[in-house]
Protein backbone atom coordinates (compact mmCIF):
# COMPACT_ATOMS: atom_id res chain seq x y z
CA UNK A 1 29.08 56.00 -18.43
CA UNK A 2 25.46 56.85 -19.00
CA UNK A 3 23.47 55.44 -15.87
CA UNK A 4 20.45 53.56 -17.82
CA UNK A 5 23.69 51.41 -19.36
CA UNK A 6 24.79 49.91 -15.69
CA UNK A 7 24.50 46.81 -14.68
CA UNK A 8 22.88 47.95 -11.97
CA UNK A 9 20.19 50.21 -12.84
CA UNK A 10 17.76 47.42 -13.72
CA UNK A 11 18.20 47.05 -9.79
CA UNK A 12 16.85 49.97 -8.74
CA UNK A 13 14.01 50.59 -6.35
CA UNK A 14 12.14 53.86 -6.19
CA UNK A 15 9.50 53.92 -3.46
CA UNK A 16 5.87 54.47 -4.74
CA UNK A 17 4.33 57.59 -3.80
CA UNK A 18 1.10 57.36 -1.87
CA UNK A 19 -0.14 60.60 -2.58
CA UNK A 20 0.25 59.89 -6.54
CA UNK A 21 -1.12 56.71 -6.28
CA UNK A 22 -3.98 57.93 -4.82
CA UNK A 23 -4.41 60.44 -7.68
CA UNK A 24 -3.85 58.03 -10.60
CA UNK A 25 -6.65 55.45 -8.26
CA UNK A 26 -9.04 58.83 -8.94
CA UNK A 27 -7.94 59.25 -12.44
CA UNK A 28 -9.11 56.03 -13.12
CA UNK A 29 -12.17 56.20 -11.58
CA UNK A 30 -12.92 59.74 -13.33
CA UNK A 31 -12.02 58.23 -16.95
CA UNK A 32 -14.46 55.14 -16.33
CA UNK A 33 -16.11 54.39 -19.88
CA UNK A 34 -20.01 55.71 -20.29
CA UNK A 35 -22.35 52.74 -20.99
CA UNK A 36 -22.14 51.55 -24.04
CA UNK A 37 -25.69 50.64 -24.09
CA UNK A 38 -27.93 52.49 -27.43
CA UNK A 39 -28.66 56.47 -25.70
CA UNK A 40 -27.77 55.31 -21.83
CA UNK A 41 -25.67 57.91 -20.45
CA UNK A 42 -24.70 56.39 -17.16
CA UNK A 43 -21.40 54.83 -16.50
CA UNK A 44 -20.43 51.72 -17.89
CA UNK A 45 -18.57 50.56 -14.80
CA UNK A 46 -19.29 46.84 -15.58
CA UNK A 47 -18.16 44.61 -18.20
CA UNK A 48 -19.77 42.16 -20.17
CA UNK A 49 -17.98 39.31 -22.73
CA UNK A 50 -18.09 40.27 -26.44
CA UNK A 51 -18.47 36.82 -27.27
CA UNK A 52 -17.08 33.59 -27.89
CA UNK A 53 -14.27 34.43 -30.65
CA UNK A 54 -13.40 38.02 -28.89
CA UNK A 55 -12.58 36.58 -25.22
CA UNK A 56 -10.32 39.28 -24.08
CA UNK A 57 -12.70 42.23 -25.05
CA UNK A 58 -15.70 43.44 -22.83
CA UNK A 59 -18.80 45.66 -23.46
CA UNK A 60 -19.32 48.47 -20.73
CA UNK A 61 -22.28 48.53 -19.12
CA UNK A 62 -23.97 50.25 -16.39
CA UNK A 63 -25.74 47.86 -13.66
CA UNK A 64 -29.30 47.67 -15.20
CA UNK A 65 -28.04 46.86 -18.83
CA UNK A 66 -25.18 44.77 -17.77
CA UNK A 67 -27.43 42.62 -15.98
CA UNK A 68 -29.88 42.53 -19.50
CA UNK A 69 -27.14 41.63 -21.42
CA UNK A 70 -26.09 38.95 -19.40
CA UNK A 71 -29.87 37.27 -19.22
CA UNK A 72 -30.14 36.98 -22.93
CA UNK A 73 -26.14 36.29 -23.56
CA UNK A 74 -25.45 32.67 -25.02
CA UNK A 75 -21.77 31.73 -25.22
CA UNK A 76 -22.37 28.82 -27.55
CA UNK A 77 -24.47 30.92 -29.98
CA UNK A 78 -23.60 29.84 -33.55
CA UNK A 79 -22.38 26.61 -32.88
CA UNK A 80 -24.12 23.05 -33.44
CA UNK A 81 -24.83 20.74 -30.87
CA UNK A 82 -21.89 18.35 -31.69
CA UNK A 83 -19.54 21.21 -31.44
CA UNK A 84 -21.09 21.89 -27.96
CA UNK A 85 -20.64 18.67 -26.83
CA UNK A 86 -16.82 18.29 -28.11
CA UNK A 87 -16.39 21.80 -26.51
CA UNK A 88 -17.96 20.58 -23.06
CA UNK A 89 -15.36 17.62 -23.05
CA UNK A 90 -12.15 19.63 -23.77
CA UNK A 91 -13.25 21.89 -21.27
CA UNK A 92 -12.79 19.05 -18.37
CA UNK A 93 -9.14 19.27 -19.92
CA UNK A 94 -8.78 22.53 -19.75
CA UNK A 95 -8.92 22.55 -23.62
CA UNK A 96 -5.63 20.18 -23.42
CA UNK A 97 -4.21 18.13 -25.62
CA UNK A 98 -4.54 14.23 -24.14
CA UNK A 99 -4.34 10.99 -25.25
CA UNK A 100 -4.44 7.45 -24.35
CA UNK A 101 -2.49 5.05 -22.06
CA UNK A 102 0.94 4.31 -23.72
CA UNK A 103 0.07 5.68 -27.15
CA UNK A 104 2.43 8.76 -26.10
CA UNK A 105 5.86 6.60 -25.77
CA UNK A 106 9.45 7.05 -26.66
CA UNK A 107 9.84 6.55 -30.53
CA UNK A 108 10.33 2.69 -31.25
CA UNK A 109 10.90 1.40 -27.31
CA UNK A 110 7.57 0.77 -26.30
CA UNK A 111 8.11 3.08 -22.88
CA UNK A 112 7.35 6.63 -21.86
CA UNK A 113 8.45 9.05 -19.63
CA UNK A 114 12.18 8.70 -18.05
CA UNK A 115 12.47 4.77 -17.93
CA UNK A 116 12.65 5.08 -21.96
CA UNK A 117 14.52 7.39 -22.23
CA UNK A 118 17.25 6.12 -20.42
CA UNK A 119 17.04 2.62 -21.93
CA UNK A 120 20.49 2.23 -23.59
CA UNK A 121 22.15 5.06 -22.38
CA UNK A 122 25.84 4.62 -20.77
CA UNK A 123 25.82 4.21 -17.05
CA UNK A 124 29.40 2.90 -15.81
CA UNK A 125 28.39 3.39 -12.23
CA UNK A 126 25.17 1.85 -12.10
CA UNK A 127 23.63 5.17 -11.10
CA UNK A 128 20.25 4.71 -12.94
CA UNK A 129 20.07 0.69 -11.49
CA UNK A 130 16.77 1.36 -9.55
CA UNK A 131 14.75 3.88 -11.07
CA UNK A 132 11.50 4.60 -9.30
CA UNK A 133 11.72 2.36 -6.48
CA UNK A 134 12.30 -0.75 -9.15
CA UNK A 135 15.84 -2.53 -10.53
CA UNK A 136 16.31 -1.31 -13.67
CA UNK A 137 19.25 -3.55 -15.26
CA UNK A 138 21.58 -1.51 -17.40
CA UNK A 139 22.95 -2.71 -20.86
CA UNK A 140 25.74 -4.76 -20.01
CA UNK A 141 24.39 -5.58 -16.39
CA UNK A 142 23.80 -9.26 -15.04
CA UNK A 143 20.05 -10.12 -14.49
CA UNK A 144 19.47 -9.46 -10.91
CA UNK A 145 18.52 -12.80 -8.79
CA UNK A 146 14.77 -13.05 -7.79
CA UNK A 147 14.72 -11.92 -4.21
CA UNK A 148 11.87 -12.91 -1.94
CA UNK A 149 9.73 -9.58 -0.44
CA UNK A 150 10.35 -8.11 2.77
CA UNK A 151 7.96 -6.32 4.50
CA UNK A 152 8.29 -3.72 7.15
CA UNK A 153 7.79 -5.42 10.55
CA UNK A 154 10.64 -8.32 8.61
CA UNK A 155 13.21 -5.42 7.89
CA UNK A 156 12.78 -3.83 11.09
CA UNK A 157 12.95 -6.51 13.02
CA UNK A 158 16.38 -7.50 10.90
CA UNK A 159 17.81 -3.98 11.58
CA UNK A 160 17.70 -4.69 15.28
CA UNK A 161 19.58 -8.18 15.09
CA UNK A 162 22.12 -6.15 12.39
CA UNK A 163 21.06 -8.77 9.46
CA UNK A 164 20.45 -8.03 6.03
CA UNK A 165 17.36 -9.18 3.93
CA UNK A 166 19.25 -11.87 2.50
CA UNK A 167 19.90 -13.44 6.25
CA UNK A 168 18.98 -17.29 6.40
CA UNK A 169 17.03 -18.71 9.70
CA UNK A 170 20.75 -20.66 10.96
CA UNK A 171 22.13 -16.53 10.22
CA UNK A 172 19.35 -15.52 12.57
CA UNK A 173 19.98 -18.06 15.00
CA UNK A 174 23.98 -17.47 15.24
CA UNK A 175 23.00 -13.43 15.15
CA UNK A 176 21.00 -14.04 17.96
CA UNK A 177 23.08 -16.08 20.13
CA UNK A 178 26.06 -13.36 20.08
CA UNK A 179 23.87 -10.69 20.80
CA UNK A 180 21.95 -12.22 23.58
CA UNK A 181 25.66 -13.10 25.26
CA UNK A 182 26.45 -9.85 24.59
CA UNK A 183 23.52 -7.57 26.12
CA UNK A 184 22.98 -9.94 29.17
CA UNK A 185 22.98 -8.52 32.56
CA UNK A 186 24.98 -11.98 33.83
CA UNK A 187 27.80 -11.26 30.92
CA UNK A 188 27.89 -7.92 31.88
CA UNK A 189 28.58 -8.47 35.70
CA UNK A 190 24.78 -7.52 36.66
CA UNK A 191 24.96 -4.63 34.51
CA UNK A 192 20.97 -3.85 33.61
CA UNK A 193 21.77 -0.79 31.24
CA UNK A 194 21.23 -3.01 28.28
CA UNK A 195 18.31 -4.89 29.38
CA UNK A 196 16.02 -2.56 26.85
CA UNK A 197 17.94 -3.80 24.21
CA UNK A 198 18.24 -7.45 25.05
CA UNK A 199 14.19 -6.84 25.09
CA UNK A 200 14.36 -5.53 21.47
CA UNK A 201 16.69 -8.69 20.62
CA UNK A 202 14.60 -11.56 21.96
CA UNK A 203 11.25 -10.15 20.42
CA UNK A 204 12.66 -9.45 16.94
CA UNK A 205 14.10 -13.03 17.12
CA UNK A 206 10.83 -14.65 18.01
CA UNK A 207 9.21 -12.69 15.04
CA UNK A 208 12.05 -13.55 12.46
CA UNK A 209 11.69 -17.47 13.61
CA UNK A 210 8.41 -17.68 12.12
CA UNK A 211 9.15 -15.54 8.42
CA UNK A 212 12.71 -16.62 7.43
CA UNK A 213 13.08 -19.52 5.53
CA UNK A 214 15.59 -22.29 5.94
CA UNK A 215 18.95 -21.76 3.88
């Protein structure tokens, strides 16, 4: 089998040789264009933009022209000061297509980006429920109940009594009361190895008495 046919030729590494890189590096410096300046004969070792419609192809100038050229060069030559202006704006987009807020939505829902284009699709398992951080009822799903907000200092203080956000002040209360007989040194004959968390207990109670409602 001819070797540029296996699978693994394409994986082959050959290690570059310095001394021929070297050479080509002087090649390159030996072929550099002359200026291309009218009757300069020194090296045109520095390039210069064509212009505004031929942005990939240079001039080659040595240093004194190179810097001429670039003194009188005007990118926007030929072009009106409207088209300057609409130019200047497109440029802050990187010359971008954009467009306003919600005029780029799904076709006929009213919604961009993945929240519309997951509206009616199948989901058995309720996979797609919160989307972003936000309930996101499915087609055949139940409204979801108005919950009241938790904040941080509420949930962590719940986590430490074992409650969920749903917890009522009498669930507090009755959480509270088997934990504290639980962690107590007395219940515990003297034992102070949970007095830390008996701490933990009584403070996050004191904090949830004040935020949870009544049932």
């Amino acid at each position: 089998m001819p070797i540029d046919s296996s699978k693994f030729f394409d994986s082959i590494r050959i290690k570059p040789n310095k001394a021929a890189a070297k050479q080509q590096a002087r090649a390159r410096e030996n072929a550099v264009m002359m200026c291309e300046w009218p009757e300069c004969k020194d090296k045109g070792s520095h390039r210069a933009p064509k212009g505004r419609n031929n942005a990939r192809e240079y001039w080659h100038f040595c240093l004194n022209h190179v810097r001429e050229y670039n003194q009188s060069y005007n990118f926007f030559s030929g072009m009106n000061d409207e088209a300057i202006a609409r130019y200047q704006k497109d440029a802050l987009t990187g010359h971008r297509p954009t467009w306003k807020m919600g005029a780029n939505t799904s076709p006929g829902r009213g919604k961009g980006g993945v929240e519309g284009e997951l509206d009616g699709a199948s989901d058995p398992f309720s996979m797609f429920s919160e989307l972003n951080g936000r309930w996101r009822p499915g087609p055949n799903a139940a409204p979801k109940a108005e919950g009241r907000k938790v904040f941080n200092a509420e949930r962590k203080a719940l986590q430490v009594m074992g409650l969920g956000p749903d917890a009522t002040l009498e669930d507090v209360k009755v959480k509270y009361k088997a934990l504290v007989k639980q962690h107590h040194p007395d219940a515990n004959g003297g034992d102070r190895s949970t007095e830390d968390r008996l701490i933990e207990i009584i403070k996050a109670y004191n904090y949830l008495k004040t935020v949870v409602r009544e049932s």
